[in-house]
N, C-alpha and C. Protein backbone atom coordinates (compact mmCIF):
# COMPACT_ATOMS: atom_id res chain seq x y z
N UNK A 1 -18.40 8.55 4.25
CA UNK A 1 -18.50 9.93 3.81
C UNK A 1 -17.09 10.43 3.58
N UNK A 2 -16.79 10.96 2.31
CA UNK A 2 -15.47 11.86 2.12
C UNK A 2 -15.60 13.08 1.45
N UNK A 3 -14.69 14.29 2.09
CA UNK A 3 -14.78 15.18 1.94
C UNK A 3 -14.35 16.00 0.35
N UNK A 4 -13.61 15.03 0.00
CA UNK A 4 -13.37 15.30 -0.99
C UNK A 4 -11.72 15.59 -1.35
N UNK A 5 -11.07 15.73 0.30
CA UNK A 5 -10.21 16.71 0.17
C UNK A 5 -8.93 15.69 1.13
N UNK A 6 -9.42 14.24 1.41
CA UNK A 6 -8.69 13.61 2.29
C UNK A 6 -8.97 13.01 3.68
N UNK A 7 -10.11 13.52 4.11
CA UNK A 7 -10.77 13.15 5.45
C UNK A 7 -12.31 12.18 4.76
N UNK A 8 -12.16 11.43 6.00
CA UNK A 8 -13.16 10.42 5.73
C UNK A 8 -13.78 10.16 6.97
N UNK A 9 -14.91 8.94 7.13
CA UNK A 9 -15.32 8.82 8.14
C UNK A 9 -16.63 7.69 7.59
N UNK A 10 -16.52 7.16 8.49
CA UNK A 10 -17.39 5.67 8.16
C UNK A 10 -18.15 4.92 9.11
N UNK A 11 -19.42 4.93 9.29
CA UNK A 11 -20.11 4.17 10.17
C UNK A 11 -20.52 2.65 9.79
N UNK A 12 -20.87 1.70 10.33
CA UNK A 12 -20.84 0.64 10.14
C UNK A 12 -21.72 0.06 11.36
N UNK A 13 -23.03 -0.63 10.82
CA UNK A 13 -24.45 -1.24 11.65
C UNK A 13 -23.89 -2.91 11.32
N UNK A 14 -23.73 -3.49 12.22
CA UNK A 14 -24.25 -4.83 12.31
C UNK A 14 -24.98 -5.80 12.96
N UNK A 15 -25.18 -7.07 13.08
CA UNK A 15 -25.71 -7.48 14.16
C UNK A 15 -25.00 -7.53 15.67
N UNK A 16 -23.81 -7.27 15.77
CA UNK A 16 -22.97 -6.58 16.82
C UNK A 16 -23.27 -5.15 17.39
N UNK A 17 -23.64 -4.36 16.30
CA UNK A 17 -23.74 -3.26 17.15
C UNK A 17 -23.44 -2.01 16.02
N UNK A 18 -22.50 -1.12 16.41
CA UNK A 18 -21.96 -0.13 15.63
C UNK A 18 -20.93 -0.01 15.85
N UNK A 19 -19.57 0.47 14.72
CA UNK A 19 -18.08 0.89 14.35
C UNK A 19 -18.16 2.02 13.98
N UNK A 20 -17.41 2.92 14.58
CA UNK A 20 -17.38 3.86 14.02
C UNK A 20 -16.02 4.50 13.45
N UNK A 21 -15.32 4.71 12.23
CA UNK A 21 -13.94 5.53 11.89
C UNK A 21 -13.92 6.80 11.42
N UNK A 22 -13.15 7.54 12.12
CA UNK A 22 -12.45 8.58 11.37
C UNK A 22 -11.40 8.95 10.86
N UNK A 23 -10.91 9.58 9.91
CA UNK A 23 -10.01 10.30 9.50
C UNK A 23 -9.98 11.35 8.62
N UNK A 24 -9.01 12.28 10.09
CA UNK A 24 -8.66 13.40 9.55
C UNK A 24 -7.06 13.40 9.04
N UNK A 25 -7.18 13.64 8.16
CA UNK A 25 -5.82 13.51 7.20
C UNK A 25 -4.57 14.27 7.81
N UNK A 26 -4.84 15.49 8.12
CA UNK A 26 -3.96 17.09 8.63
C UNK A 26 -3.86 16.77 9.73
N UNK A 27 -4.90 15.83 10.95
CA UNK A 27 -4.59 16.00 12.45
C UNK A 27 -3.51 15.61 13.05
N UNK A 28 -3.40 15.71 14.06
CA UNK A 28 -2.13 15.71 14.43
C UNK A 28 -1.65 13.73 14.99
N UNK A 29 -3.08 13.29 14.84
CA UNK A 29 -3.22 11.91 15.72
C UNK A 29 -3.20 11.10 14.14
N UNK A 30 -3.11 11.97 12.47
CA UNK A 30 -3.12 11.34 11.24
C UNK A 30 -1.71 10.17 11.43
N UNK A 31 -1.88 8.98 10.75
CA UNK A 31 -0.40 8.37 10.81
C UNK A 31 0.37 9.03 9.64
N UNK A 32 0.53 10.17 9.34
CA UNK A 32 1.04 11.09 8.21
C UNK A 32 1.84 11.61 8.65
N UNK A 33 2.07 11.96 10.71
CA UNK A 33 2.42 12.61 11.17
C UNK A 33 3.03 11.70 12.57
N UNK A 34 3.11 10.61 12.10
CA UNK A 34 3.18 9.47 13.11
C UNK A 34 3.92 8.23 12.44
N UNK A 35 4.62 8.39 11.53
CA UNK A 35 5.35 7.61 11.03
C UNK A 35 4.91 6.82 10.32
N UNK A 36 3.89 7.08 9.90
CA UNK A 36 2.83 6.25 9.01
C UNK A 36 2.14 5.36 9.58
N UNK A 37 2.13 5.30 11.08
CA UNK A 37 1.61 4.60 12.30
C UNK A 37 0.05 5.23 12.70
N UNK A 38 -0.77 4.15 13.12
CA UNK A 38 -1.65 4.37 13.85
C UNK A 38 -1.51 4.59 15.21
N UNK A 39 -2.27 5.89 15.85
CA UNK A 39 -1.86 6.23 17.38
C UNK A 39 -1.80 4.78 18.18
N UNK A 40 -0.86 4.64 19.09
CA UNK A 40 -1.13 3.79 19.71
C UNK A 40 -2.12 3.49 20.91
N UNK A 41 -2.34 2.10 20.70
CA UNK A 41 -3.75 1.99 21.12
C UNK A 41 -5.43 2.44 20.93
N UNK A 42 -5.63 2.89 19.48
CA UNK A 42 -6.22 3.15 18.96
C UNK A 42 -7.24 2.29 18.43
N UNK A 43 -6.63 1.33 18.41
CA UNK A 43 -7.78 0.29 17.84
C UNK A 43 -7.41 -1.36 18.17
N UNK A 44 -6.43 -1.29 19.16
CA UNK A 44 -5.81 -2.14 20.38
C UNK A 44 -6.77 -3.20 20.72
N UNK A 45 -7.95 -2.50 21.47
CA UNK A 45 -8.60 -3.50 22.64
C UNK A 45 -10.41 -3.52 21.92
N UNK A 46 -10.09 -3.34 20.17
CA UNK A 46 -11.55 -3.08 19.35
C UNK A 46 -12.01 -4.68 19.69
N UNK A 47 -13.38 -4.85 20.00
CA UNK A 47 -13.82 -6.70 19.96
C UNK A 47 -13.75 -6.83 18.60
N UNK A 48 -13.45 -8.09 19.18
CA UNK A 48 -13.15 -9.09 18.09
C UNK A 48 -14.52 -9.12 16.92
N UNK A 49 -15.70 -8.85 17.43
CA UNK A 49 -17.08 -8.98 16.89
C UNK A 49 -16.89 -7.56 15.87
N UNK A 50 -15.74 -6.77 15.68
CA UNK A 50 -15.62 -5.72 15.17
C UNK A 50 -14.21 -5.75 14.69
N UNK A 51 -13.41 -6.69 14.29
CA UNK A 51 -12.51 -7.18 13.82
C UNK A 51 -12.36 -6.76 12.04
N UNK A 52 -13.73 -7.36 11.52
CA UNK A 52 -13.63 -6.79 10.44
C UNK A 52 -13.77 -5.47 9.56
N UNK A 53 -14.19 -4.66 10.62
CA UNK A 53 -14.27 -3.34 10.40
C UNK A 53 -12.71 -2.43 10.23
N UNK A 54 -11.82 -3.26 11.41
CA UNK A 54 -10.44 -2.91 11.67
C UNK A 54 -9.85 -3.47 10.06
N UNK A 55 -9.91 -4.51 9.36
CA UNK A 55 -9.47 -4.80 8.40
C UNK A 55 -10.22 -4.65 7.25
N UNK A 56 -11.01 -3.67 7.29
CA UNK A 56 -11.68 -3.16 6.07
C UNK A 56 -10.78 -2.88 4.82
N UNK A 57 -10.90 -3.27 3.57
CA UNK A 57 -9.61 -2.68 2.79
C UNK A 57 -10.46 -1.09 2.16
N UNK A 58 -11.84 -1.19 2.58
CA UNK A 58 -12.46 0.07 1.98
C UNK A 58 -11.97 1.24 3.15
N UNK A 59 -11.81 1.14 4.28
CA UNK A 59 -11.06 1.70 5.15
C UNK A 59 -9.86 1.65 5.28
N UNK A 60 -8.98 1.50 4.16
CA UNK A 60 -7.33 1.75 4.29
C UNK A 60 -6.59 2.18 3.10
N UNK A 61 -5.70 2.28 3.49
CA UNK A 61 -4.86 2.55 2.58
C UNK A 61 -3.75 1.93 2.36
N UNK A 62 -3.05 1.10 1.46
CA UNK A 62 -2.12 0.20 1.24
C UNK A 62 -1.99 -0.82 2.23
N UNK A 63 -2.89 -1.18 2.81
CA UNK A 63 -2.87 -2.45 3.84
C UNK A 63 -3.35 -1.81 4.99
N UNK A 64 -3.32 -0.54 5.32
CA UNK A 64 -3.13 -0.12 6.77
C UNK A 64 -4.34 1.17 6.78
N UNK A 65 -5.00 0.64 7.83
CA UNK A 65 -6.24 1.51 8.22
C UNK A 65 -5.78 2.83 8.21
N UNK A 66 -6.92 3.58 7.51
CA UNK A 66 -6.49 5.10 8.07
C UNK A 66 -7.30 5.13 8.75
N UNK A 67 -6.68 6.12 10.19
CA UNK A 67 -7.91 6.00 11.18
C UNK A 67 -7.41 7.34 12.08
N UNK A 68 -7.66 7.88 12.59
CA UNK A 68 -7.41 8.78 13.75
C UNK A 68 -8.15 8.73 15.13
N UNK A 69 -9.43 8.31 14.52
CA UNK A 69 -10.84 7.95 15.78
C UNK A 69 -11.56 6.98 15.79
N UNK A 70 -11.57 5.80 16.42
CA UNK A 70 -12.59 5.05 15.96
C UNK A 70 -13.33 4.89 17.61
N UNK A 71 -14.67 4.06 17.24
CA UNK A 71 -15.47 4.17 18.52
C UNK A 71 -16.34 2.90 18.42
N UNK A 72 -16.89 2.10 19.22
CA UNK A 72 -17.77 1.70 18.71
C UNK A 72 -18.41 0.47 20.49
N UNK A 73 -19.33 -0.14 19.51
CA UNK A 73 -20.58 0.46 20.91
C UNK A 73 -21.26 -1.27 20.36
N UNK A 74 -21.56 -2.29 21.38
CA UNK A 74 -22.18 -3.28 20.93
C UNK A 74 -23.77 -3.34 21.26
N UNK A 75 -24.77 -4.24 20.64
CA UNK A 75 -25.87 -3.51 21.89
C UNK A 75 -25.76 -4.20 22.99
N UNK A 76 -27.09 -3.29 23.46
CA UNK A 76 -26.58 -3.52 24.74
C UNK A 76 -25.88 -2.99 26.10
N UNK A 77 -24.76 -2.52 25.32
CA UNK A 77 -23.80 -1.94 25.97
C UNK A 77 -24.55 -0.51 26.01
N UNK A 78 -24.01 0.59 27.18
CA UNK A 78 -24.49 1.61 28.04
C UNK A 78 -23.56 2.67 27.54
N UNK A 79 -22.56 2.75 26.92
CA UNK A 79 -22.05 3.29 26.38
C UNK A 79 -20.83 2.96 25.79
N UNK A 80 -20.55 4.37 24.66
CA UNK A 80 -19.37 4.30 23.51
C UNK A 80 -18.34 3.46 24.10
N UNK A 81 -17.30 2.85 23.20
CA UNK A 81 -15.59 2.56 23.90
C UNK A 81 -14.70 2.87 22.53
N UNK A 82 -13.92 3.30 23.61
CA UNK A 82 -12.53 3.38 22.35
C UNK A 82 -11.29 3.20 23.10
N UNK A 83 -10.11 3.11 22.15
CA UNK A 83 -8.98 2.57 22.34
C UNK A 83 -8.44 3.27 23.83
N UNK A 84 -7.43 2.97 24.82
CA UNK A 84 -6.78 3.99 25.29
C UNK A 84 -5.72 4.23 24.90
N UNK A 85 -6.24 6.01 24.07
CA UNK A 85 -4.72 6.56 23.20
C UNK A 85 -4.06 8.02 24.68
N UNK A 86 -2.67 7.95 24.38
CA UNK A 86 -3.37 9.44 24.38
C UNK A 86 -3.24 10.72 23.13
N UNK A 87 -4.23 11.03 23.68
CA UNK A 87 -4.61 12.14 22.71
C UNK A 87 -3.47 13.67 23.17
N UNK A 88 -3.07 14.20 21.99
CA UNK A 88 -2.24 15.35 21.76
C UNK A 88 -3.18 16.56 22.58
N UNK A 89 -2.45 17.47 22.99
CA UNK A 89 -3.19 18.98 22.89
C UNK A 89 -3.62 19.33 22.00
N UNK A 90 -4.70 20.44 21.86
CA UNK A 90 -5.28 21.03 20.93
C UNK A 90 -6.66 21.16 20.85
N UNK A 91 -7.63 21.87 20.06
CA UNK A 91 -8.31 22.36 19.46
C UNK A 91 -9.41 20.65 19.42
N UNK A 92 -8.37 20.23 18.07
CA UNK A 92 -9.25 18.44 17.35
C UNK A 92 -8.47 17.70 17.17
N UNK A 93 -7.65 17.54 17.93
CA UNK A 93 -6.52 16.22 17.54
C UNK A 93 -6.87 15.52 16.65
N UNK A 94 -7.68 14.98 16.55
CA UNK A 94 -8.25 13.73 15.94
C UNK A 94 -8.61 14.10 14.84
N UNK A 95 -9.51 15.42 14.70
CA UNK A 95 -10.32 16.08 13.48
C UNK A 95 -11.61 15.35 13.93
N UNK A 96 -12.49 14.90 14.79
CA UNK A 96 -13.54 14.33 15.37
C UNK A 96 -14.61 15.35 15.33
N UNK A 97 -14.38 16.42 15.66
CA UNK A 97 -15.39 17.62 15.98
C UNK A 97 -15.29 18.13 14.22
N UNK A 98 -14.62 18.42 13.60
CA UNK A 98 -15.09 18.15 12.01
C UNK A 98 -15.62 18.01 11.08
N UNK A 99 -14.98 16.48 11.80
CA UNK A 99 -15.68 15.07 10.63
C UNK A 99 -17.04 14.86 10.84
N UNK A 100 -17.33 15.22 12.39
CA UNK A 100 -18.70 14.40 12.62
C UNK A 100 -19.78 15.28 12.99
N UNK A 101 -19.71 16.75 12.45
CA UNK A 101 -20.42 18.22 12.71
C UNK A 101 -21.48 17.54 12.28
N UNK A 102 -21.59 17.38 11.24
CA UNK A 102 -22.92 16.90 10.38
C UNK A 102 -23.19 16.10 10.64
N UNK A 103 -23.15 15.10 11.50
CA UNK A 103 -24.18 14.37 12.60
C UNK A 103 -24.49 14.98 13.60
N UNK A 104 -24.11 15.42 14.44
CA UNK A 104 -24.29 16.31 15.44
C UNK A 104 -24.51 17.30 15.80
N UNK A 105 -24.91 18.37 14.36
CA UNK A 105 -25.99 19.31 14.48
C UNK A 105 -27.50 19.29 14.36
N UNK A 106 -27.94 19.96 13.95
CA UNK A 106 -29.30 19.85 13.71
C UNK A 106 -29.78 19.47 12.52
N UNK A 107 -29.46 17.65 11.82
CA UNK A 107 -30.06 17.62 10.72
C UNK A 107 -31.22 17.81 10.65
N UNK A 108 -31.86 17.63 9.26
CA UNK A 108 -31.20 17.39 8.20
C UNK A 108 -30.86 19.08 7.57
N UNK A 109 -30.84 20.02 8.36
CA UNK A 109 -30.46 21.54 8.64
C UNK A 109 -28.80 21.00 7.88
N UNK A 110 -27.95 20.87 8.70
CA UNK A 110 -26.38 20.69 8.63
C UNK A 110 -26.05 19.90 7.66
N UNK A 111 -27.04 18.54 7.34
CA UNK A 111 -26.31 18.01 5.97
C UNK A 111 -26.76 18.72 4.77
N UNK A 112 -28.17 19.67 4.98
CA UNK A 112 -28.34 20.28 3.78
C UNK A 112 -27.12 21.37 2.96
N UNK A 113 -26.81 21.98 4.23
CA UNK A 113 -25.63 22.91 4.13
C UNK A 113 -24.36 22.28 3.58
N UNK A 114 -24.43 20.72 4.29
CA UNK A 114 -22.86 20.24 3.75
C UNK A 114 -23.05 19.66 2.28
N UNK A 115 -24.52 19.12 1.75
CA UNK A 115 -24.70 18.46 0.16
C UNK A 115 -24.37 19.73 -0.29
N UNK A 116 -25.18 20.87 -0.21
CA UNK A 116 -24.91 22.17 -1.03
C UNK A 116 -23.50 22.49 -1.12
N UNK A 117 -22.67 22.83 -0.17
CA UNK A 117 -21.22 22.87 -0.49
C UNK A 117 -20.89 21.96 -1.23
N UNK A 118 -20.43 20.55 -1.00
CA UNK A 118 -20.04 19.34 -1.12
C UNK A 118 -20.02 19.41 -2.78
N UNK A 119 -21.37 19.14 -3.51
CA UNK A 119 -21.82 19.05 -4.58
C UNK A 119 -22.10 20.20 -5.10
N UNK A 120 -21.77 21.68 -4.56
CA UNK A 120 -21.84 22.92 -5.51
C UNK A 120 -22.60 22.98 -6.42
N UNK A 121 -23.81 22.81 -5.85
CA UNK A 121 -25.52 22.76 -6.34
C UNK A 121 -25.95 23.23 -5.60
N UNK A 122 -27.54 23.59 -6.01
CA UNK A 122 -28.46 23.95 -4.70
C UNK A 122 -29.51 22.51 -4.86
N UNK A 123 -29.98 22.28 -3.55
CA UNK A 123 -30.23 21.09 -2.89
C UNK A 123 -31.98 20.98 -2.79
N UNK A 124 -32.14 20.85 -2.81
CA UNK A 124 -34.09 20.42 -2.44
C UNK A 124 -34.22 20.82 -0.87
N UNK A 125 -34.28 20.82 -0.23
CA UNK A 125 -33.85 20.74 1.20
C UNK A 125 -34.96 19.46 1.62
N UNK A 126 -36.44 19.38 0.82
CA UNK A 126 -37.28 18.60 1.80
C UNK A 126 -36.47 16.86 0.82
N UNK A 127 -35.31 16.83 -0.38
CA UNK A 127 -34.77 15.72 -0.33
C UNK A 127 -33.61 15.60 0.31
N UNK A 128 -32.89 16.78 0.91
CA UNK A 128 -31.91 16.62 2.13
C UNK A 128 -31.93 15.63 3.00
N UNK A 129 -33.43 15.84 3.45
CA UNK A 129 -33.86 15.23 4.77
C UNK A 129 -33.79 13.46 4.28
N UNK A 130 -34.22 13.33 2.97
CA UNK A 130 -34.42 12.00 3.05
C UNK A 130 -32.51 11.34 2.77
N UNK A 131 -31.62 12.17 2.57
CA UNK A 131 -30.83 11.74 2.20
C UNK A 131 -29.76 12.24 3.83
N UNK A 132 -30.26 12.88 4.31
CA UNK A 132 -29.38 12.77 5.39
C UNK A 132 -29.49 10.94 6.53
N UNK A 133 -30.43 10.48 6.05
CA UNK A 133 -31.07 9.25 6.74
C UNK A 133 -29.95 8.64 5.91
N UNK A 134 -29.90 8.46 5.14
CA UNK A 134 -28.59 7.55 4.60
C UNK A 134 -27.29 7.56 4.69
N UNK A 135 -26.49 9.14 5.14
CA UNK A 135 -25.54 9.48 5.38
C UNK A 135 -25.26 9.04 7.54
N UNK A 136 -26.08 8.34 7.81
CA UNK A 136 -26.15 8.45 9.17
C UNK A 136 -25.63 7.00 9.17
């Protein structure tokens, strides 16, 4: 998913499990603002079974991941993991709370709202729903 405006964010199902990336372009954890560096330890101790997600070239930019957040979860496993960064003060370091509103509200309510902005149309709402299933 991209915003249009520089922030991205990308889920990824395999027979491993799930990857998850973000980036917020402006945050403060962006490598824009980090020497063109990824936070450290950010994507450090990712399994190997999720290796290729880290070297996605659809996830980078000139060789080098853009990333601010990534997460990801094998099955099985009881819960999320991610790198140990540390994270800045603030508000969204990361831009996490953001990027990932529109999963974590009340679809397909929140992606209807975000296609309608997004695409500066008005939306079907009962094909929202079928298209928020794909944005997930």
């Amino acid at each position: 998913m991209r915003n249009g405006s520089g922030d991205e964010w990308s889920i990824v199902f395999s027979q491993a499990g799930a990857f998850i990336r973000g980036f917020g372009h402006e945050s403060p954890m962006s490598p824009a603002n980090n020497d063109d560096e990824l936070r450290p330890g950010l994507v450090d101790t990712v399994l190997g079974v999720f290796a290729t997600c880290v070297d996605e070239p659809a996830f980078s930019f000139e060789g080098a991941l853009e990333a601010t957040g990534c997460l990801w979860r094998q099955h099985g496993d009881d819960q999320w993991h991610a790198g140990g960064i540390d994270i800045p003060d603030g508000d969204d370091p990361d831009g996490a709370n953001r990027l990932f509103k529109v999963l974590v509200k009340s679809a397909p309510t929140a992606y209807h709202r975000f296609a309608e902005d997004y695409y500066v149309t008005a939306v079907d709402p009962r094909q929202s729903a079928r298209f928020s299933l794909c944005a997930r």
